[in-house]
Protein backbone atom coordinates (compact mmCIF):
# COMPACT_ATOMS: atom_id res chain seq x y z
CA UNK A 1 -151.86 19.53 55.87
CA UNK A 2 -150.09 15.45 56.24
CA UNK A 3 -147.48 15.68 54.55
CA UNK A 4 -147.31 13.52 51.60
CA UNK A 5 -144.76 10.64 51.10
CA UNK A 6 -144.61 11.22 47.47
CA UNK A 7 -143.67 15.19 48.33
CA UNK A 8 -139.88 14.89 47.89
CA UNK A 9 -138.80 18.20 48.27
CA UNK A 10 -141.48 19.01 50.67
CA UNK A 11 -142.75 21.96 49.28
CA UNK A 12 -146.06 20.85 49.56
CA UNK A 13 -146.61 19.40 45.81
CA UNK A 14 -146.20 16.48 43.83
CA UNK A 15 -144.51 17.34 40.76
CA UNK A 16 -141.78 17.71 38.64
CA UNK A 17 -138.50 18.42 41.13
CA UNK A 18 -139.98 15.21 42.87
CA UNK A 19 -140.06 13.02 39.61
CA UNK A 20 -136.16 13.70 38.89
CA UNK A 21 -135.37 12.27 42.32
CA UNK A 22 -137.16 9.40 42.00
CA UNK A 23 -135.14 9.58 38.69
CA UNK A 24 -131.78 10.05 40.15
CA UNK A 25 -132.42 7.30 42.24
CA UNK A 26 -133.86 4.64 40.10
CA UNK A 27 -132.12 1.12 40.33
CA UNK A 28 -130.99 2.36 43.32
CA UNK A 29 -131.53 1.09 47.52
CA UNK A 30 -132.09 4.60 49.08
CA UNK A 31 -133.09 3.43 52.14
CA UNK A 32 -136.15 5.23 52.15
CA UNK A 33 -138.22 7.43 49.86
CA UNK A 34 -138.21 7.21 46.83
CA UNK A 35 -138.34 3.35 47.23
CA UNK A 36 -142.30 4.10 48.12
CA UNK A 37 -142.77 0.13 47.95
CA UNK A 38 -139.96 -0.91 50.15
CA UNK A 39 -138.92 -3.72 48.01
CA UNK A 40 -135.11 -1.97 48.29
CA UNK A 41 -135.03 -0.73 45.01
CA UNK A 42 -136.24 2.23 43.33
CA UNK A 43 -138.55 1.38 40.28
CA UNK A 44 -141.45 1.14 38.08
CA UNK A 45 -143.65 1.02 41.53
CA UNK A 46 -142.47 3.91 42.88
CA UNK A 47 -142.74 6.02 39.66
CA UNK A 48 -146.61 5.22 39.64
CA UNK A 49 -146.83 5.22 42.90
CA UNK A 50 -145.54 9.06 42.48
CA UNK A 51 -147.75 9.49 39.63
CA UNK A 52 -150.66 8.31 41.52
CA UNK A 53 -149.99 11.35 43.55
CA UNK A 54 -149.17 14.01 41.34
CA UNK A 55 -150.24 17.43 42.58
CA UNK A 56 -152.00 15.86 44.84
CA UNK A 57 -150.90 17.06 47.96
CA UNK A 58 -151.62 21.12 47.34
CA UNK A 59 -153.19 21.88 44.11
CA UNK A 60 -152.19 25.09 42.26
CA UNK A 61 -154.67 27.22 43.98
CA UNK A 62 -153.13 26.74 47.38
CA UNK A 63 -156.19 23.78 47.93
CA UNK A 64 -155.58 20.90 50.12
CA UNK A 65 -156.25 17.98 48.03
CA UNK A 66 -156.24 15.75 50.25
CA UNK A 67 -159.17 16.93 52.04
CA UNK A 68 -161.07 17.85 48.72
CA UNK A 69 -160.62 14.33 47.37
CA UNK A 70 -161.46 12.72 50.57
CA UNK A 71 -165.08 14.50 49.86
CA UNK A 72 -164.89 12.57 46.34
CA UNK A 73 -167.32 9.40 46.20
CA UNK A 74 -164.53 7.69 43.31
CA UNK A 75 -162.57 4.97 44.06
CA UNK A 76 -159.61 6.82 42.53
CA UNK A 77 -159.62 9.40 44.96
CA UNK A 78 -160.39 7.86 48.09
CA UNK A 79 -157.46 5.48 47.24
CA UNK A 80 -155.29 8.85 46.16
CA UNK A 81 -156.53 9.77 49.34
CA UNK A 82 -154.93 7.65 51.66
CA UNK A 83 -151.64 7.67 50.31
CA UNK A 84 -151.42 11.35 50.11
């Protein structure tokens, strides 16, 4: 599986652990992730750009999303997709 910029803790899904770092970061330059947008400053961007990718890089069943979604005709997905 790619890992998935939105995976902060790397364990393989986008969730909750990974929504209170972006939150312990917001207003904040990191450097890096979670400034997803790379405007040097941790925001309303990043947050949906987490949110776009929420448990989307292994679902619950151990499935990778990514290539499920890819297999998805929807806009939505192929754009979830590509950035996870």
């Amino acid at each position: 599986m790619t890992p998935c910029h939105a995976d902060l803790e790397g364990d393989g899904n986008v969730g909750i652990v990974d929504f209170l770092d972006l939150l312990a970061a917001w207003g904040t330059d990191p450097g890096g992730p979670p400034d997803f947008d790379g405007d040097g400053d941790v925001g309303i961007t990043d947050f949906l750009a987490l949110l776009a990718n929420w448990a989307r890089a292994r679902d619950f069943d151990g499935t990778d999303r990514q290539t499920a979604d890819a297999n998805d005709a929807g806009p939505a997905a192929r754009l979830a997709s590509s950035t996870c």
